[in-house]
N, C-alpha and C. Protein backbone atom coordinates (compact mmCIF):
# COMPACT_ATOMS: atom_id res chain seq x y z
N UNK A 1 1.73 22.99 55.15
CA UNK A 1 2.54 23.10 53.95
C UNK A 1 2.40 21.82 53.15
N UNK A 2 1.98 22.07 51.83
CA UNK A 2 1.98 21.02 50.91
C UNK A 2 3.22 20.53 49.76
N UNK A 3 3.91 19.50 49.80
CA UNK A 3 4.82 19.51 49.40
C UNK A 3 4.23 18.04 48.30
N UNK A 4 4.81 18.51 47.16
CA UNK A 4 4.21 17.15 46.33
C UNK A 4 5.75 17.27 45.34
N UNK A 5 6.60 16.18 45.15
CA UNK A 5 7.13 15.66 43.84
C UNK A 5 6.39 15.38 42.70
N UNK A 6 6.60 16.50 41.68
CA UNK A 6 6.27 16.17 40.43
C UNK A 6 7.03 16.88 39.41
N UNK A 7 7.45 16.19 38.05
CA UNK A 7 8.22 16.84 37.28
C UNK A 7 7.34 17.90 36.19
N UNK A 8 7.96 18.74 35.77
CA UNK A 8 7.34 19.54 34.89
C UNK A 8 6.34 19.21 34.16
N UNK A 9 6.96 18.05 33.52
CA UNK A 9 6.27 17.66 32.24
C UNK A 9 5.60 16.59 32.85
N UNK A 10 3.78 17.05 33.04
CA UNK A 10 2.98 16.23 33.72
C UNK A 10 2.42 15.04 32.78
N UNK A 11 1.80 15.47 31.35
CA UNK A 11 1.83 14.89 30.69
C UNK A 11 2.32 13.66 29.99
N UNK A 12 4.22 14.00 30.33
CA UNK A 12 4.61 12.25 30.01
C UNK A 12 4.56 11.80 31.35
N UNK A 13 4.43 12.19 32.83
CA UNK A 13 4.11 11.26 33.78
C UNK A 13 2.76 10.96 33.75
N UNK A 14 1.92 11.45 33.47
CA UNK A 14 0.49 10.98 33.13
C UNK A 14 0.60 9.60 32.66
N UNK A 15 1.11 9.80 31.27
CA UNK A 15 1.11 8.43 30.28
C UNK A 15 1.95 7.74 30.42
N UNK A 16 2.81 8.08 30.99
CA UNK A 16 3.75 6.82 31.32
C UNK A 16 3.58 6.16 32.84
N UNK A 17 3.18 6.95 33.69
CA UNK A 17 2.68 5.75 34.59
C UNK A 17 0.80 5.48 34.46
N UNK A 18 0.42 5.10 32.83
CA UNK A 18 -1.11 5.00 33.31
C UNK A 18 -1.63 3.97 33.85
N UNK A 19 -0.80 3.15 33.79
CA UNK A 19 -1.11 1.80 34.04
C UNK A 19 -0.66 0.88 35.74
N UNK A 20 0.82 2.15 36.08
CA UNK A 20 1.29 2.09 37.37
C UNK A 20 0.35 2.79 38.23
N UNK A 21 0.52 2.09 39.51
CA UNK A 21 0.13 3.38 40.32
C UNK A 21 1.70 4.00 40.78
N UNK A 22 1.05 5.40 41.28
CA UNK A 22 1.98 6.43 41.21
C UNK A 22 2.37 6.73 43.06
N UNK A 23 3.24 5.85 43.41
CA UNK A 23 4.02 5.80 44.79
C UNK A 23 4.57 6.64 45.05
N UNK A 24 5.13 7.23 43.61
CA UNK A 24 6.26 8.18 44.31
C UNK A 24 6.36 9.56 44.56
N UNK A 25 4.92 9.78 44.94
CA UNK A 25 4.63 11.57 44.77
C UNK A 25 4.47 11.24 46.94
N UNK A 26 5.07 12.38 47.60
CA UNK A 26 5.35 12.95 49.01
C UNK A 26 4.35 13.43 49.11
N UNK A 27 3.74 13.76 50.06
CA UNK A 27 2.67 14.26 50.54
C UNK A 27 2.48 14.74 52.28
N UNK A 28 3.09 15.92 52.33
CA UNK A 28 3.18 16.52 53.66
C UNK A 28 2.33 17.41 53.93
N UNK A 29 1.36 17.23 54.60
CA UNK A 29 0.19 17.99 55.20
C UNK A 29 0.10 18.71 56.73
N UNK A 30 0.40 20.13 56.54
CA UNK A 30 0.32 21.16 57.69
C UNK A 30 -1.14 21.51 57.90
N UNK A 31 -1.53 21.77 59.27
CA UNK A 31 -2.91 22.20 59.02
C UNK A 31 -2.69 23.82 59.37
N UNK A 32 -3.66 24.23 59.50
CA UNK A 32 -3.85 25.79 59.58
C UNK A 32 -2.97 26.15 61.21
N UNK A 33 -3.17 25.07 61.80
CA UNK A 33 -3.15 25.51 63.68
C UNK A 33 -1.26 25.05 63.85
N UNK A 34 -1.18 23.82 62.90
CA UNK A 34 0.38 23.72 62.89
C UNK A 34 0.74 24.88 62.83
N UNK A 35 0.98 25.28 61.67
CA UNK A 35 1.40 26.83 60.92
C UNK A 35 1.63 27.94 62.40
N UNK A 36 0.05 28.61 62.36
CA UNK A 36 0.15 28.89 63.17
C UNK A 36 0.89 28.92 64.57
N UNK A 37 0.84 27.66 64.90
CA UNK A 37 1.89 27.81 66.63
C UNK A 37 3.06 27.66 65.89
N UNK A 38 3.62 27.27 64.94
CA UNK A 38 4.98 27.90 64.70
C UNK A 38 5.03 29.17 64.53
N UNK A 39 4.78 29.73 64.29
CA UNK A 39 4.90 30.93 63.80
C UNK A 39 5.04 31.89 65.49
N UNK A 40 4.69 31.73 66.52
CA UNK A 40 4.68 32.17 67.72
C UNK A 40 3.85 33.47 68.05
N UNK A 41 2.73 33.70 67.72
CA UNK A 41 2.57 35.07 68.44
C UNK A 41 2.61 35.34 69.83
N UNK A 42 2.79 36.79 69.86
CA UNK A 42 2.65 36.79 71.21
C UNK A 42 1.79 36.97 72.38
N UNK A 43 0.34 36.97 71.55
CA UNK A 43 -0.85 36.92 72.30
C UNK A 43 -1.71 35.59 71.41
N UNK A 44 -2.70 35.77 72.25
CA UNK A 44 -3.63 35.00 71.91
C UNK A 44 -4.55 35.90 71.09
N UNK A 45 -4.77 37.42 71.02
CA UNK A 45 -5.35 37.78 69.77
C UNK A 45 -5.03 38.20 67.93
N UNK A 46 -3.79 38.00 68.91
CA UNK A 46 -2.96 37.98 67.29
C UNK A 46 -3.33 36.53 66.62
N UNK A 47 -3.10 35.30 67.27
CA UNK A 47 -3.32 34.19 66.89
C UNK A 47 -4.77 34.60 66.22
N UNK A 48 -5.40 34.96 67.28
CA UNK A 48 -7.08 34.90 66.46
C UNK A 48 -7.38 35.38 65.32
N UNK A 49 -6.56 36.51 65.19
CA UNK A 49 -6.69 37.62 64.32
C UNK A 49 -6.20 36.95 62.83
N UNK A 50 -4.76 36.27 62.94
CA UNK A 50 -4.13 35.33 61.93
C UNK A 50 -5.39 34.36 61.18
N UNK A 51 -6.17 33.90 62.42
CA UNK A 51 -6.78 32.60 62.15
C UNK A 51 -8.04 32.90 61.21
N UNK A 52 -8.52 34.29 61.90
CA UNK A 52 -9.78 35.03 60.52
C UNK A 52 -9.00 35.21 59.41
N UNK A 53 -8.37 35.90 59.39
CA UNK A 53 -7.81 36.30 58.30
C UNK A 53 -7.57 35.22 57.19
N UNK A 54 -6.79 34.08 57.49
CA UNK A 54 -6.37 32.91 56.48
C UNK A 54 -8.07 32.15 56.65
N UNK A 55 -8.81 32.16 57.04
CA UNK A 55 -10.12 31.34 56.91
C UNK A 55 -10.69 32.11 55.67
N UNK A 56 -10.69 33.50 55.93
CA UNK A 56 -11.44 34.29 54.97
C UNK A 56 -10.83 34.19 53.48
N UNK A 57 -9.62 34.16 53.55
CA UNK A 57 -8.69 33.88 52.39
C UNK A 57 -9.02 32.90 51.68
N UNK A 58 -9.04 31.90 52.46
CA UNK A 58 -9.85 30.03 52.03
C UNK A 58 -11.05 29.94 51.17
N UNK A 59 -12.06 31.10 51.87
CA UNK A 59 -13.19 31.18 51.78
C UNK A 59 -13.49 31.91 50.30
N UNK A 60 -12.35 33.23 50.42
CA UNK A 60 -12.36 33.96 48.81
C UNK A 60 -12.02 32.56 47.96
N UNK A 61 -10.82 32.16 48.01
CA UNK A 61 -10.45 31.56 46.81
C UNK A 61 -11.24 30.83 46.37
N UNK A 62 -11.34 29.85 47.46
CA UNK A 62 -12.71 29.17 46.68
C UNK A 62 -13.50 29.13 46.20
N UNK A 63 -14.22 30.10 46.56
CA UNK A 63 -15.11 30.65 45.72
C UNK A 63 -14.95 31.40 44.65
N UNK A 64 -13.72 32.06 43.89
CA UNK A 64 -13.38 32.42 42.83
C UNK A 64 -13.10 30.90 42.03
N UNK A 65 -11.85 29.99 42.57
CA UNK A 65 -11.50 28.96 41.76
C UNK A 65 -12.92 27.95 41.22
N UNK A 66 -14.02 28.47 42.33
CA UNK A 66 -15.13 27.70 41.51
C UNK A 66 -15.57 27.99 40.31
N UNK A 67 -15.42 29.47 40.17
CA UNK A 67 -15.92 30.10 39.31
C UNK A 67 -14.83 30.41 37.95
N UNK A 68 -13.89 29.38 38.06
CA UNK A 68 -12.76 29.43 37.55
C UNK A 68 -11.82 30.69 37.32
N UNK A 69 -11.71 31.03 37.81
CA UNK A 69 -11.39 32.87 38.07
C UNK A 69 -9.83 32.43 38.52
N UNK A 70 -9.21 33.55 38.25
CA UNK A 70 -7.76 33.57 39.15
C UNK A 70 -8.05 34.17 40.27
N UNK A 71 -6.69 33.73 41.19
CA UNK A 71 -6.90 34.29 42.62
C UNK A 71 -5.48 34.19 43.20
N UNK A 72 -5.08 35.70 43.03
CA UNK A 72 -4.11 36.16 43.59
C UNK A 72 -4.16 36.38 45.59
N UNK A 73 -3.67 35.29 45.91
CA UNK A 73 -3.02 35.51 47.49
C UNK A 73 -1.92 36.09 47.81
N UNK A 74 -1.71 36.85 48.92
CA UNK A 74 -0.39 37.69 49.23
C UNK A 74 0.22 36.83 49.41
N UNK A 75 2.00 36.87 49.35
CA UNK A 75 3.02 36.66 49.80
C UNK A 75 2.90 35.30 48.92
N UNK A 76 1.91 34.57 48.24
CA UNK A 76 1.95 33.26 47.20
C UNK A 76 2.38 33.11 46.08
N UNK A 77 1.18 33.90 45.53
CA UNK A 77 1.38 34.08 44.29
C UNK A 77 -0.16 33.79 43.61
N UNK A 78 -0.32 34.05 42.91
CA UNK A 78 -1.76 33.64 41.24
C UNK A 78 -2.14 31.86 41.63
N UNK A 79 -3.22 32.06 41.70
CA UNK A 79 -3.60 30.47 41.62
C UNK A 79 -4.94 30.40 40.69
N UNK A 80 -5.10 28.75 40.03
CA UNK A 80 -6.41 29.14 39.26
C UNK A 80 -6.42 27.52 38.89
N UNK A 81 -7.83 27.04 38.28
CA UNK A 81 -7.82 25.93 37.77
C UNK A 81 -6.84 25.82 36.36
N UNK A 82 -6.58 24.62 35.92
CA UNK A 82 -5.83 24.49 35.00
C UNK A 82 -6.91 24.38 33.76
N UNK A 83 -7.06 24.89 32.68
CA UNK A 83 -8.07 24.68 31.39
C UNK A 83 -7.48 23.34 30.91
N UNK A 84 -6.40 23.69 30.64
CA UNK A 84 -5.72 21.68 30.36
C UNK A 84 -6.29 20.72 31.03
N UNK A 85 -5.72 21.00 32.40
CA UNK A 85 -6.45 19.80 33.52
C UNK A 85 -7.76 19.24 33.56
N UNK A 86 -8.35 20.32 33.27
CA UNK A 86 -9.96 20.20 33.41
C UNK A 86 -10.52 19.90 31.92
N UNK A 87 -9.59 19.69 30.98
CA UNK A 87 -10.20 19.29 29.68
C UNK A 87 -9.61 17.91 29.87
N UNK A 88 -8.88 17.29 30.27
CA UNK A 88 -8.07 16.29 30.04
C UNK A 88 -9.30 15.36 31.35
N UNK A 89 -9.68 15.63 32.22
CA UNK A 89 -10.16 15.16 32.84
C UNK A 89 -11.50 14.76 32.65
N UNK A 90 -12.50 15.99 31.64
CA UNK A 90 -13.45 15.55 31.02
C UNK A 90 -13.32 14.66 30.34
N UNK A 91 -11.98 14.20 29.75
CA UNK A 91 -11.89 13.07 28.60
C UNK A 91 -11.75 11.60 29.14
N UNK A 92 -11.47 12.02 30.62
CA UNK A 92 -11.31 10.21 30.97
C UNK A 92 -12.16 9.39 31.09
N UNK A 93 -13.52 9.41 30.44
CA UNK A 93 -14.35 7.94 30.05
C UNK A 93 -13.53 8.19 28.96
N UNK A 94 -13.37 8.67 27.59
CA UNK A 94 -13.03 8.67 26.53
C UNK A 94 -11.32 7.55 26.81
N UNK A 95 -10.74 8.03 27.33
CA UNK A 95 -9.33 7.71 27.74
C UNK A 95 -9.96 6.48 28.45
N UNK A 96 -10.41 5.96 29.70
CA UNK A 96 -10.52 4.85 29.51
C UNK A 96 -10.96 3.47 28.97
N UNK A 97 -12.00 4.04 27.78
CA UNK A 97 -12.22 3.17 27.34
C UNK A 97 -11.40 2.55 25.52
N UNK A 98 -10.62 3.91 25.71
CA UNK A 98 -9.50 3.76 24.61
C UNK A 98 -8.44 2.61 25.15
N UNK A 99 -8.58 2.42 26.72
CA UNK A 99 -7.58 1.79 27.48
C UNK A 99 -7.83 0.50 27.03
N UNK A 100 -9.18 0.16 27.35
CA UNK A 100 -9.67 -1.29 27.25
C UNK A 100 -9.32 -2.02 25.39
N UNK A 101 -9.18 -0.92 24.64
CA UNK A 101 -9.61 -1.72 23.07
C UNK A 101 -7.99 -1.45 22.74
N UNK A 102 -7.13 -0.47 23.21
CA UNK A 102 -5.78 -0.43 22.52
C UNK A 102 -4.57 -1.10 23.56
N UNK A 103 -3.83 -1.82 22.34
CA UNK A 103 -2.32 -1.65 23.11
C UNK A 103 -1.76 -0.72 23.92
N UNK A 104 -0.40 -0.94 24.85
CA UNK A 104 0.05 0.23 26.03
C UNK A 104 1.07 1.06 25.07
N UNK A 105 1.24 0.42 24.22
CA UNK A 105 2.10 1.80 22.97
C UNK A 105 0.70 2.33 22.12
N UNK A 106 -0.03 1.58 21.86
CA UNK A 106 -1.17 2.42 20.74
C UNK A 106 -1.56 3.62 21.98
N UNK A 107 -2.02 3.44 23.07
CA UNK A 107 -2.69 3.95 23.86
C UNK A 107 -1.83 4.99 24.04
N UNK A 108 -0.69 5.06 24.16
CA UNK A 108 0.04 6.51 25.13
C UNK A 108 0.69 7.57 23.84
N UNK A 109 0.73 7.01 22.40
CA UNK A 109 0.12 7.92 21.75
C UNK A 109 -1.03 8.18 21.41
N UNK A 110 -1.89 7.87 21.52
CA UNK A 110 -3.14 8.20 21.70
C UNK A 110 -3.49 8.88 22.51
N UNK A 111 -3.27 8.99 23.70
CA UNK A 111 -2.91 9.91 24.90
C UNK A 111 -2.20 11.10 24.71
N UNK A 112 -0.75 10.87 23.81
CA UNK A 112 -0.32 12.19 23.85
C UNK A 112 -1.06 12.86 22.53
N UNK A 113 -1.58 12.20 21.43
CA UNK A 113 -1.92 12.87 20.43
C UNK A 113 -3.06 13.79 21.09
N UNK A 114 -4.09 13.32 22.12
CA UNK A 114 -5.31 13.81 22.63
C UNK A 114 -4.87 14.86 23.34
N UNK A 115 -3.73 15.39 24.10
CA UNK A 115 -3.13 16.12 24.79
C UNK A 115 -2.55 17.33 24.02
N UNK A 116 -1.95 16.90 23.10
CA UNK A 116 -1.15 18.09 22.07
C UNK A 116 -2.46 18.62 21.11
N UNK A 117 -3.23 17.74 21.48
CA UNK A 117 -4.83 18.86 20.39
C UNK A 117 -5.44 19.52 21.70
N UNK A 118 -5.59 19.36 22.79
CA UNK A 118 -5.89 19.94 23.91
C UNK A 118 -5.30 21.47 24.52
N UNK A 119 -3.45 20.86 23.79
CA UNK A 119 -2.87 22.10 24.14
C UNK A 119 -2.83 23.02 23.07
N UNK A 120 -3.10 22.97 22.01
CA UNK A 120 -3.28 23.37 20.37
C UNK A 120 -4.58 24.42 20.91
N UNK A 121 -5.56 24.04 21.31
CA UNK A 121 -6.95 24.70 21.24
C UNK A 121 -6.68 25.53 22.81
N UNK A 122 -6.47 25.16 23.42
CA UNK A 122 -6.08 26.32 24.73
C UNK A 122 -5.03 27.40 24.21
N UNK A 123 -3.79 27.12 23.92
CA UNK A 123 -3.10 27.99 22.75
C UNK A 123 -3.81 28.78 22.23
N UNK A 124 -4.73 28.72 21.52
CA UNK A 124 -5.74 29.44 20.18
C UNK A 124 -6.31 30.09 20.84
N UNK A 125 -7.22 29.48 22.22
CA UNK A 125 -8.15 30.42 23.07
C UNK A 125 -7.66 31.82 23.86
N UNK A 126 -6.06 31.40 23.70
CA UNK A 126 -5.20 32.16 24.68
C UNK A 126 -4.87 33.40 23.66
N UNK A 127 -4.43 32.43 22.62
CA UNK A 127 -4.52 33.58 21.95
C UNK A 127 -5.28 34.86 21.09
N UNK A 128 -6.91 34.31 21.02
CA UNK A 128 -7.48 34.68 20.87
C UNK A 128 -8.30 36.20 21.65
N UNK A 129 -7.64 35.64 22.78
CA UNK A 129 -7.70 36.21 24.22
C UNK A 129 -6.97 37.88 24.35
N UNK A 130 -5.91 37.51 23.69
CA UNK A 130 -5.36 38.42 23.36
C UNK A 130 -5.43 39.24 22.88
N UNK A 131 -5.68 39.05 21.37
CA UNK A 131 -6.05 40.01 20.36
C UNK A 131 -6.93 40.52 20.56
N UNK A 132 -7.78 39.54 21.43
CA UNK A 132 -9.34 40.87 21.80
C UNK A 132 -8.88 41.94 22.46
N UNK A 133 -7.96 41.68 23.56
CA UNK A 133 -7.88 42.53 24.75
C UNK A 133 -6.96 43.72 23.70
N UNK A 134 -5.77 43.19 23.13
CA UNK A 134 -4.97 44.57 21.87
C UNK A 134 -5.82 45.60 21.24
N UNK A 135 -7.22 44.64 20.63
CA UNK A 135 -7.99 45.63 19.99
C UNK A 135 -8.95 46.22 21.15
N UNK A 136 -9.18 46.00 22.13
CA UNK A 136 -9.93 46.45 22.94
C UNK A 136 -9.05 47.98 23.54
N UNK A 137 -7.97 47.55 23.96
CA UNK A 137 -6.88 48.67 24.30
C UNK A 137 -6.89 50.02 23.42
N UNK A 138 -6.31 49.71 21.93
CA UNK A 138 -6.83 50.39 20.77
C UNK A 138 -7.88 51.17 20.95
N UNK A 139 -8.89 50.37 21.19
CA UNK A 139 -10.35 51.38 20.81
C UNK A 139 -10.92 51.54 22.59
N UNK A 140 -10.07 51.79 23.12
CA UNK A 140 -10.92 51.95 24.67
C UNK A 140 -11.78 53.08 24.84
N UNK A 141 -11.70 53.93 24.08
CA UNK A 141 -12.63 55.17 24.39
C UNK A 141 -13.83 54.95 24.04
N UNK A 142 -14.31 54.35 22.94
CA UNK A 142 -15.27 53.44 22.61
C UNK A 142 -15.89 52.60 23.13
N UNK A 143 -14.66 51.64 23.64
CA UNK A 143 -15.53 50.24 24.38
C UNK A 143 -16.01 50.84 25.88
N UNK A 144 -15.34 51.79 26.24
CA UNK A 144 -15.43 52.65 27.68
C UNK A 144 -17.22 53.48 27.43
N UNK A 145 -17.06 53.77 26.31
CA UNK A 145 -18.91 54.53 25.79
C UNK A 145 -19.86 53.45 25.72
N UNK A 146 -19.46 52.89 25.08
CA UNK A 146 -20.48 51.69 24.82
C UNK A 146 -21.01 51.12 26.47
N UNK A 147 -19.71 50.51 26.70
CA UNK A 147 -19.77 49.80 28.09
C UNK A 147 -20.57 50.43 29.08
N UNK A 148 -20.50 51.92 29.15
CA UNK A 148 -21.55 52.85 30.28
C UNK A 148 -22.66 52.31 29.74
N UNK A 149 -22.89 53.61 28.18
CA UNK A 149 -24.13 53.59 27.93
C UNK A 149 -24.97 52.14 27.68
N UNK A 150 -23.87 50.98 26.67
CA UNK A 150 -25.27 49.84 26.70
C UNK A 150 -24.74 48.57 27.38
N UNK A 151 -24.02 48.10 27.72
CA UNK A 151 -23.25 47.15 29.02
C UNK A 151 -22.01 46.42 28.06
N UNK A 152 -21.61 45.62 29.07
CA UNK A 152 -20.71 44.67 28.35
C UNK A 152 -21.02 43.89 27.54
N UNK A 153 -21.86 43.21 27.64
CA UNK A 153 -21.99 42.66 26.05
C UNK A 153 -21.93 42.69 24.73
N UNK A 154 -22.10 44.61 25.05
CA UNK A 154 -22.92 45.01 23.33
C UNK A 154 -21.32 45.55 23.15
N UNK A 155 -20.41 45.65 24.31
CA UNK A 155 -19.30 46.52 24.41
C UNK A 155 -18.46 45.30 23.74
N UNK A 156 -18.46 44.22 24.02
CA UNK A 156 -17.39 43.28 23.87
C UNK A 156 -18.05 42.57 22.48
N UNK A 157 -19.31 42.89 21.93
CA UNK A 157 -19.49 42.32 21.01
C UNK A 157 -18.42 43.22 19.99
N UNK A 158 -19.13 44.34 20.59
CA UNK A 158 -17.92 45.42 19.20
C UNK A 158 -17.20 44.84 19.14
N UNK A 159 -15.89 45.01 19.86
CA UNK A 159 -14.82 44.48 20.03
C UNK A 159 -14.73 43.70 19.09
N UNK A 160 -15.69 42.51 19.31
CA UNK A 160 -15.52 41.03 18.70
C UNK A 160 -15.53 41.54 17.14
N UNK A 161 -16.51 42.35 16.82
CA UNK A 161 -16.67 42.45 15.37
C UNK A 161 -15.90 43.30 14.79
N UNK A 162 -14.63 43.84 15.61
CA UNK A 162 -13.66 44.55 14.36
C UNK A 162 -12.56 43.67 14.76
N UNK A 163 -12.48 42.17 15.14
CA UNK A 163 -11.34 41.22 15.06
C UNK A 163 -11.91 40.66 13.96
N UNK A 164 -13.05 40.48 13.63
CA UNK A 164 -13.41 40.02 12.55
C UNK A 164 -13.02 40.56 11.45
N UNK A 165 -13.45 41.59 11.13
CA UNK A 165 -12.96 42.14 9.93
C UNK A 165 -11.54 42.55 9.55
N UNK A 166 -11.92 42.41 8.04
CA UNK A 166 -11.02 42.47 7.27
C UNK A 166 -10.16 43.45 6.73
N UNK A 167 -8.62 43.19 6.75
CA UNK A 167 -8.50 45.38 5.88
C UNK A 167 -8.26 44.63 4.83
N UNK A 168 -8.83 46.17 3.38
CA UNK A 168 -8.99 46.36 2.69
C UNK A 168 -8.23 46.48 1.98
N UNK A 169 -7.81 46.20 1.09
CA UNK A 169 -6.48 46.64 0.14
C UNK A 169 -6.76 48.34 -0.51
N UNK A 170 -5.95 48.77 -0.78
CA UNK A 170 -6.27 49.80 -1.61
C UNK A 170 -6.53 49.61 -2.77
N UNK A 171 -7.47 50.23 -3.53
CA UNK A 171 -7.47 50.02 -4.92
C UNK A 171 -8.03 51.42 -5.90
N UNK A 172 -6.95 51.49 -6.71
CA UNK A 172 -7.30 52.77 -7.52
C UNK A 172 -8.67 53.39 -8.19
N UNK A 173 -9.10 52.18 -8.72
CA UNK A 173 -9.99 52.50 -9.14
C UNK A 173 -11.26 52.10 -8.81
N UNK A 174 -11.06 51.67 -7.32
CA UNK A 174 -11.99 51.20 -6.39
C UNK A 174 -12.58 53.16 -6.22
N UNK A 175 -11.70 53.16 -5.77
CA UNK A 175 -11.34 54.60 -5.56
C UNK A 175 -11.50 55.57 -6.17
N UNK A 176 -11.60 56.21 -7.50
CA UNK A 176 -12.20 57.15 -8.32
C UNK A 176 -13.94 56.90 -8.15
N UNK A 177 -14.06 55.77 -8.60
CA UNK A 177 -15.62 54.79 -9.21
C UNK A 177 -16.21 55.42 -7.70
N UNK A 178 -15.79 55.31 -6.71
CA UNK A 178 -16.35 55.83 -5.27
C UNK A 178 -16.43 57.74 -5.43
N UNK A 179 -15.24 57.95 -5.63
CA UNK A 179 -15.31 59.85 -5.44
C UNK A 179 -16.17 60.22 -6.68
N UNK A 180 -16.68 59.41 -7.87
CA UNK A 180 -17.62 59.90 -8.83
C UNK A 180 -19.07 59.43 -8.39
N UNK A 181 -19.14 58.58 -7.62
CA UNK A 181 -20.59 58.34 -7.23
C UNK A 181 -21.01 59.12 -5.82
N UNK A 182 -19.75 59.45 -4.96
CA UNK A 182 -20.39 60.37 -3.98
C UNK A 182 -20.21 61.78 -4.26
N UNK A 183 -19.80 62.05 -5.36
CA UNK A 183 -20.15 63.74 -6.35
C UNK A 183 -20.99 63.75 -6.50
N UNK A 184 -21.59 62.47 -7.26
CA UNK A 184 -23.13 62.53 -8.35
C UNK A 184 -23.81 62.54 -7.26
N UNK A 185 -23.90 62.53 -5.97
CA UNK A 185 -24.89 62.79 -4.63
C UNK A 185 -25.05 64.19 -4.48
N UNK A 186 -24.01 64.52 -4.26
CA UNK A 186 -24.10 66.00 -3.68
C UNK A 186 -24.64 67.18 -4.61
């Protein structure tokens, strides 16, 4: 069992201890076999049986969280890399060498300004995320044809290209000028 102190808001502990080191986070480490003999079975193949089972579990996640994927475990809950975390972490040459040229007040807004554009563009992605999936819902009979007949790509490009577009206003005489030129066809 992993037990760590930390407050919500990681961000102002980030920047406010950047310069501390950080003592005051707990750190209690169970291993797999602790767990286990608490837990008591009453054979030795149940134990075994426990012991595949949570190895294989180990073995999925990881290999999804590499792939940055979510990964729902029973009785846990959803686990996944953080897109924040992992952007904020690409930035630390950037962040430390902002350390070396600024003051400890220039620096920790600078820090949070770099953070609130971090969370601004994950926001956008998220939400972007969305609207695909609304219009995808919308037109599923479609993206469901496409998707057989020519794969996901060409399926999710659709998609992509009626978030793009635009509606049209009505216009009257958009509108006649159209029903007199597709008369003069027929």
């Amino acid at each position: 069992m992993t037990v760590i102190n930390n407050s919500n808001q990681m961000d102002k502990n980030v920047i406010d201890n950047i310069y501390d080191s950080d003592l005051n986070n707990e750190l209690e480490v169970n291993t797999m076999k602790d767990i286990i003999n608490s837990i008591g079975f009453k054979s030795e193949e149940d134990k075994l049986m426990c012991e595949v089972i949570i190895t294989n579990l180990e073995k999925y996640a990881a290999e999804n969280i590499k792939q940055s994927k979510t990964v729902n475990i029973p009785y846990i809950g959803c686990i996944r890399k953080s897109p924040l975390r992992e952007a904020i972490v690409s930035r630390r040459f950037d962040f430390k060498k902002a350390r070396l040229s600024m003051s400890k007040e220039k620096y920790k807004d600078y820090v949070r300004q770099s953070i609130d554009e971090l969370k601004k563009e994950e926001r956008r992605k998220n939400d972007l995320k969305r609207e695909l999936y609304k219009i995808q819902k919308i037109n599923h009979k479609q993206y469901n044809k496409l998707y057989e007949s020519v794969g996901k790509a060409y399926a999710d490009f659709y998609i992509f290209a009626i978030y793009c577009l635009t509606p049209v206003e009505h216009n009257e005489e958009f509108e006649e000028l159209y029903r007199e030129l597709s008369n003069n066809e027929q």
